[in-house]
N, C-alpha and C. Protein backbone atom coordinates (compact mmCIF):
# COMPACT_ATOMS: atom_id res chain seq x y z
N UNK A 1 0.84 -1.17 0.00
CA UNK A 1 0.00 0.00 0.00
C UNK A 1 0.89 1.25 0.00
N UNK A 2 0.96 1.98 -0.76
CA UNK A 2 1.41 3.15 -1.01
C UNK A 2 0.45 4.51 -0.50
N UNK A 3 1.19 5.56 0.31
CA UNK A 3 0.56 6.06 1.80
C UNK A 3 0.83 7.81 0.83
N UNK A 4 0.48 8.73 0.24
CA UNK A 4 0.76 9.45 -0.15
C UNK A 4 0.99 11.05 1.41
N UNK A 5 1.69 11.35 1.13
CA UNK A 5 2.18 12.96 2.66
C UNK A 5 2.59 13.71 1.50
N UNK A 6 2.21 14.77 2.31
CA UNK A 6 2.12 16.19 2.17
C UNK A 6 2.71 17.06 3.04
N UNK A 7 4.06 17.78 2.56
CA UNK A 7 4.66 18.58 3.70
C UNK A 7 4.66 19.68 3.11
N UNK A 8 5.17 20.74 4.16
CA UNK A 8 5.09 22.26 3.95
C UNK A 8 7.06 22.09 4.49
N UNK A 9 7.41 22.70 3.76
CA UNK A 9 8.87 22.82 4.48
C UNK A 9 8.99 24.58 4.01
N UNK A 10 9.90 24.87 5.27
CA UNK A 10 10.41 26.80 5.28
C UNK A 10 11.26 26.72 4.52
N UNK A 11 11.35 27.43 3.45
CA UNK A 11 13.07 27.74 2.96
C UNK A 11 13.40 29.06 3.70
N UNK A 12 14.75 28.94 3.49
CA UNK A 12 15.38 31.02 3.72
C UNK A 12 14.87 31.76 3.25
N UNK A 13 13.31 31.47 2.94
CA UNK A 13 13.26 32.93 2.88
C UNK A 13 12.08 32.70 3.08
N UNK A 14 11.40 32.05 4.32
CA UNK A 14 10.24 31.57 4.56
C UNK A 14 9.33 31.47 3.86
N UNK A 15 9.16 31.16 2.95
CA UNK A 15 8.33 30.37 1.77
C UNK A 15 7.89 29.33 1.90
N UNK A 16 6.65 29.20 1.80
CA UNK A 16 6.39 27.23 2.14
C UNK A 16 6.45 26.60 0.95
N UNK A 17 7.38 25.44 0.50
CA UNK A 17 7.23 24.67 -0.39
C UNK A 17 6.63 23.41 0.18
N UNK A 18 5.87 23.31 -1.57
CA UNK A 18 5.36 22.12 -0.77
C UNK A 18 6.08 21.04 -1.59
N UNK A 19 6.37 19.73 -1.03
CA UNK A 19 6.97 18.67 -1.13
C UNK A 19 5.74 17.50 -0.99
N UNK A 20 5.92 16.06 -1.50
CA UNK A 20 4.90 15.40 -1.33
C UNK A 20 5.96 13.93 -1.79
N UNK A 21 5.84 13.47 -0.40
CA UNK A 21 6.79 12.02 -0.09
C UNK A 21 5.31 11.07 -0.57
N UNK A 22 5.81 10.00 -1.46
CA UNK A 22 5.26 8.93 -1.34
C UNK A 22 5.85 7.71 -0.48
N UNK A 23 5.01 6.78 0.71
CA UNK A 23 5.65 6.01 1.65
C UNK A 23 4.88 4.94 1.36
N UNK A 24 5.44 3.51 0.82
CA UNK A 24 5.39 2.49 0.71
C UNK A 24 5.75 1.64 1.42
N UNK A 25 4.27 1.25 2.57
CA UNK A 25 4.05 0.66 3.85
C UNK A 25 4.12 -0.84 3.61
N UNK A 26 3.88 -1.53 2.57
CA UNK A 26 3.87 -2.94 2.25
C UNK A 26 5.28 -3.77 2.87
N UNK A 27 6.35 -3.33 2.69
CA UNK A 27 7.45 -4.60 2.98
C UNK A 27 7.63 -4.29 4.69
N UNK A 28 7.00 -3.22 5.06
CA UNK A 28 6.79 -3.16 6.83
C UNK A 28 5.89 -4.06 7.02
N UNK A 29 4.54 -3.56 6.31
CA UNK A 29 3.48 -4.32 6.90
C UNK A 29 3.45 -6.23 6.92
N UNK A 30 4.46 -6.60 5.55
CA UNK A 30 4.69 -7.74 5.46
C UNK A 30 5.24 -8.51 6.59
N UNK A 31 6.24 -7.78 6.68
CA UNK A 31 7.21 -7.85 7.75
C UNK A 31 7.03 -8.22 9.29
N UNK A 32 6.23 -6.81 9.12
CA UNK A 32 5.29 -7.09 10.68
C UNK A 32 3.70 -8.35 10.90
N UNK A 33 3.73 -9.20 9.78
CA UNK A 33 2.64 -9.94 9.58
C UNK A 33 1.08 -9.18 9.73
N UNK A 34 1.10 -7.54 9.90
CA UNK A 34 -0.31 -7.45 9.88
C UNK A 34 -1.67 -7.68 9.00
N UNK A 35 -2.63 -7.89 9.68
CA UNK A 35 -3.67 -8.33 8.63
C UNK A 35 -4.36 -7.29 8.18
N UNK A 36 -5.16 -7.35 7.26
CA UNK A 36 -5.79 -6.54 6.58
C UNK A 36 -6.50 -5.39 7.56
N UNK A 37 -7.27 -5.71 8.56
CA UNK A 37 -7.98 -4.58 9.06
C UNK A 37 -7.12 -3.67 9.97
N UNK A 38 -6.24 -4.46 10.44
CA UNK A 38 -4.67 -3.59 10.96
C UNK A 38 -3.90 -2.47 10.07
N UNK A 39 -3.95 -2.80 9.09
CA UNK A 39 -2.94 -2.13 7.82
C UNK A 39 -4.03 -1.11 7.52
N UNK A 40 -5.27 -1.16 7.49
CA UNK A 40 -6.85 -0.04 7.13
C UNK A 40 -6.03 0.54 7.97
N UNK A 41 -6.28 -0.01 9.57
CA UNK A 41 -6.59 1.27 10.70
C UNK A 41 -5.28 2.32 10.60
N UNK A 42 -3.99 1.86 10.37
CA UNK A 42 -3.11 2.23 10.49
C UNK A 42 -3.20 3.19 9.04
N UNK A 43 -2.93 2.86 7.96
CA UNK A 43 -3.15 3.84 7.20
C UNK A 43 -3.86 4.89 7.19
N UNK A 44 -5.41 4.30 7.87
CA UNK A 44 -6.56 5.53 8.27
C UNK A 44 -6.14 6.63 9.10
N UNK A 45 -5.37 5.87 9.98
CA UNK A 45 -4.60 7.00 10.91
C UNK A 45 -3.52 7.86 10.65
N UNK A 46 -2.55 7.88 9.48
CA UNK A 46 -1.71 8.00 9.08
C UNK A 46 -2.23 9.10 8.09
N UNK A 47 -3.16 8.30 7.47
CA UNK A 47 -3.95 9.53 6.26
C UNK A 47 -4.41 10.74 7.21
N UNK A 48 -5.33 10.60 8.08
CA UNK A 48 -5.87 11.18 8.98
C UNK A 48 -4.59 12.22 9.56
N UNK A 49 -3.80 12.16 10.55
CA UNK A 49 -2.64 12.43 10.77
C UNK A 49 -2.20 13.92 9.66
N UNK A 50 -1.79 13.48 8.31
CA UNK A 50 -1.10 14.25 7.05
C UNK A 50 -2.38 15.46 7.34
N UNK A 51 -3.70 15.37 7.30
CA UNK A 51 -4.46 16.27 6.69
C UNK A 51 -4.79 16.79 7.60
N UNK A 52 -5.05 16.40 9.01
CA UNK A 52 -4.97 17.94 9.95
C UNK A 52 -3.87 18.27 10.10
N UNK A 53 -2.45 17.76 9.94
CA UNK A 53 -1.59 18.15 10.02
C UNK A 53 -1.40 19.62 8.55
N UNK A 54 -1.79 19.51 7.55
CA UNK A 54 -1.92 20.18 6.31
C UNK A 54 -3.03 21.44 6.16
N UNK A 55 -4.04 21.07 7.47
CA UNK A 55 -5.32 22.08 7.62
C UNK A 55 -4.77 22.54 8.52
N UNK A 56 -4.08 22.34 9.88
CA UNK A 56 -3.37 23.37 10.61
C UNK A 56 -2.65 24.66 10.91
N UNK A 57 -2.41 25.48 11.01
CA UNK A 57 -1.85 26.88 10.68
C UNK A 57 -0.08 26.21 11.46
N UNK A 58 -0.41 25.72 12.82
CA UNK A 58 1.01 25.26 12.65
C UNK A 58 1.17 23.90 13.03
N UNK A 59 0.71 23.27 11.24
CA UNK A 59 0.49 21.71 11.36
C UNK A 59 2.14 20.89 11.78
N UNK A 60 3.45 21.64 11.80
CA UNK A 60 4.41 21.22 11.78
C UNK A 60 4.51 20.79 13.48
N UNK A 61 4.11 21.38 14.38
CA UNK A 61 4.32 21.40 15.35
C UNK A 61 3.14 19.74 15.89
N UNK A 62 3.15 19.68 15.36
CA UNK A 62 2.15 18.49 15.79
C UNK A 62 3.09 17.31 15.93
N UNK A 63 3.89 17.45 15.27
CA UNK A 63 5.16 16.25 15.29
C UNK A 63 5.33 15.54 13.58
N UNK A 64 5.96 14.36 13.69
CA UNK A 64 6.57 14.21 12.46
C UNK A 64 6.16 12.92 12.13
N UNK A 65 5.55 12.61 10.87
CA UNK A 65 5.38 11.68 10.71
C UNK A 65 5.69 9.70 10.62
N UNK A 66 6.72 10.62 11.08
CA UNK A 66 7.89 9.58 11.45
C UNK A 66 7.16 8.93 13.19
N UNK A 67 7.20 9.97 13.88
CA UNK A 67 6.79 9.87 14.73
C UNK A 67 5.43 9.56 15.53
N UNK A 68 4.76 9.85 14.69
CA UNK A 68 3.10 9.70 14.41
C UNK A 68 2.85 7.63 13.94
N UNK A 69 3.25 7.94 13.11
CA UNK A 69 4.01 6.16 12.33
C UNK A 69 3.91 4.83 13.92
N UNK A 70 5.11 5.48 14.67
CA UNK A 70 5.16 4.95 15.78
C UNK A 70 4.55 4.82 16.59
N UNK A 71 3.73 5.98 17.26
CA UNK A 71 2.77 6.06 17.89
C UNK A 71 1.68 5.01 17.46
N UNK A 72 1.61 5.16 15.78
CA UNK A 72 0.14 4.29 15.55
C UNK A 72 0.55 2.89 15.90
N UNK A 73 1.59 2.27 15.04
CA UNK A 73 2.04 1.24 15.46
C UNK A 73 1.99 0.60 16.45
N UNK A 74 2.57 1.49 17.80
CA UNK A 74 2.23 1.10 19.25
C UNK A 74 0.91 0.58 19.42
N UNK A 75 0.29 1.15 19.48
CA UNK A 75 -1.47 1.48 19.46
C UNK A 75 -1.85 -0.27 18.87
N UNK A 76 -1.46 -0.22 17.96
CA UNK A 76 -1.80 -1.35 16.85
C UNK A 76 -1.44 -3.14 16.91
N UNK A 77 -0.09 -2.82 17.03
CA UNK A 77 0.76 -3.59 17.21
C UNK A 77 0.24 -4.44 18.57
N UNK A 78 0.70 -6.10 18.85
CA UNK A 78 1.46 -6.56 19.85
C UNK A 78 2.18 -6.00 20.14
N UNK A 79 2.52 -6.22 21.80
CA UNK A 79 3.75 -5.83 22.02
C UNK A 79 4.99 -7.03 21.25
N UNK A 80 4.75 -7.73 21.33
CA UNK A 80 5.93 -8.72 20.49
C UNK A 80 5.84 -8.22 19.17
N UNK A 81 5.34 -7.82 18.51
CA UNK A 81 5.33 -7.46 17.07
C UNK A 81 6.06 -5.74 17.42
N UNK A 82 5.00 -5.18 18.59
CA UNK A 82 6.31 -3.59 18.30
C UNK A 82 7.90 -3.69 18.75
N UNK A 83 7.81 -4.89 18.93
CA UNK A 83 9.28 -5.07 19.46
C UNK A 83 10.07 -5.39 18.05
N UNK A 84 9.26 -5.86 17.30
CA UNK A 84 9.88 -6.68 15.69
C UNK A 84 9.84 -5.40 15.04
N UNK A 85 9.70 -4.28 14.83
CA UNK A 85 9.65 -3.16 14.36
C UNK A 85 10.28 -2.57 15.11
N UNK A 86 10.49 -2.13 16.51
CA UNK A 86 12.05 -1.44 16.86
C UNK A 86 12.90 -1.98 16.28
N UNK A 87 13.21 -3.01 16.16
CA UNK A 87 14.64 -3.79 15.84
C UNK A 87 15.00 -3.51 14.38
């Protein structure tokens, strides 16, 4: 599953560009054996996540998707499985 984000980044001369990472969750999700309604919620949350983060005035401060990622994971995950994803 391919997860499409949307960032605002500052340049020097405070300008927002926008940038747009595509994140291809499949060889995690493989990885981590989740099943189908696991991989929904997590994406749902993830999608969810990008777009108030994008409707926000200071959506940056909300944290990083990187970080958000983890959080859901936790949430989601076994603990034996979030342990297979720290590693």
């Amino acid at each position: 599953m391919i997860l499409n984000f949307v960032f605002f980044i500052l340049t020097p001369l405070a300008v927002k560009t926008l940038v747009t990472v595509k994140t291809d969750n499949s060889r995690m999700t493989t990885e981590l054996k989740m099943i189908n309604d696991r991989i929904q919620s997590f994406e749902n949350a993830m999608k969810d996540f990008t777009t108030r983060q994008q409707k926000t005035a200071n959506g940056e401060m909300m944290g990083t998707v990187n970080g958000q990622r983890d959080r859901q994971l936790e949430k989601i995950l076994s603990k034996e499985r979030y342990s297979v994803y720290e590693s």
